[in-house]
Protein backbone atom coordinates (compact mmCIF):
# COMPACT_ATOMS: atom_id res chain seq x y z
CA UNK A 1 -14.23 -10.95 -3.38
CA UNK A 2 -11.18 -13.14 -4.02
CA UNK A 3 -12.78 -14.34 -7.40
CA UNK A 4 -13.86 -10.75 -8.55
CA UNK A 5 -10.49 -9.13 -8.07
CA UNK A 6 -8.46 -12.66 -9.68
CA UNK A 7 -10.87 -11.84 -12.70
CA UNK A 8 -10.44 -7.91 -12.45
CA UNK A 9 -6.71 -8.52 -12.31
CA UNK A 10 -7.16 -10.82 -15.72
CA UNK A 11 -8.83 -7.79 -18.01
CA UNK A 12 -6.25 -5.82 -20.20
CA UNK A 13 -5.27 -2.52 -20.22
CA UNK A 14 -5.30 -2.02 -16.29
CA UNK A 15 -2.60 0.31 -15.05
CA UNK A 16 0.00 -0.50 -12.50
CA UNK A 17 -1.67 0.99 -9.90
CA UNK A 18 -4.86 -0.43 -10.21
CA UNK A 19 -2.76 -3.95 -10.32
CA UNK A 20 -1.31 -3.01 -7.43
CA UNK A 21 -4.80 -2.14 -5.73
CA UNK A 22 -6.42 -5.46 -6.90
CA UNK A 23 -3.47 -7.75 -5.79
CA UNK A 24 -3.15 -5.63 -2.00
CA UNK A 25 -7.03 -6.45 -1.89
CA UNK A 26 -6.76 -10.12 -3.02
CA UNK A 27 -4.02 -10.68 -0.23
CA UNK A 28 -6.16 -9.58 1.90
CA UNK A 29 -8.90 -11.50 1.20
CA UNK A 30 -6.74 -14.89 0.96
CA UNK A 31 -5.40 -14.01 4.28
CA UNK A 32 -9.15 -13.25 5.44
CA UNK A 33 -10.01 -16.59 4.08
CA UNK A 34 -7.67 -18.83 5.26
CA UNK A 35 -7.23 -17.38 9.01
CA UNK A 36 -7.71 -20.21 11.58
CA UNK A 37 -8.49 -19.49 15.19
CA UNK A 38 -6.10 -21.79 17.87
CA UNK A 39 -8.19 -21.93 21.46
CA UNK A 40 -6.39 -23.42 23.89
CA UNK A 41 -7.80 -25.69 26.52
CA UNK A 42 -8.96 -24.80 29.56
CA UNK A 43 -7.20 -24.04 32.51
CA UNK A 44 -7.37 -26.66 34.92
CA UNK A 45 -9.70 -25.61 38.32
């Protein structure tokens, strides 16, 4: 998804709020992409 909407957001004659659309959606992804899940270690018994 990131790849498709950083070459969507590439093509001419898009207007602004397709832009717009493309970017919100590649924020999401990158944010998607990049999240990292902290578990923390047990509790002692």
């Amino acid at each position: 998804m990131r790849d498709n909407t950083r070459g969507a957001l590439g093509r001419r004659g898009l207007d602004l709020l397709t832009k717009a659309h493309l970017g919100a959606l590649q924020a999401v992804a990158d944010q998607a992409l990049s999240a990292r899940m902290a578990i923390p270690p047990p509790l002692p018994q």
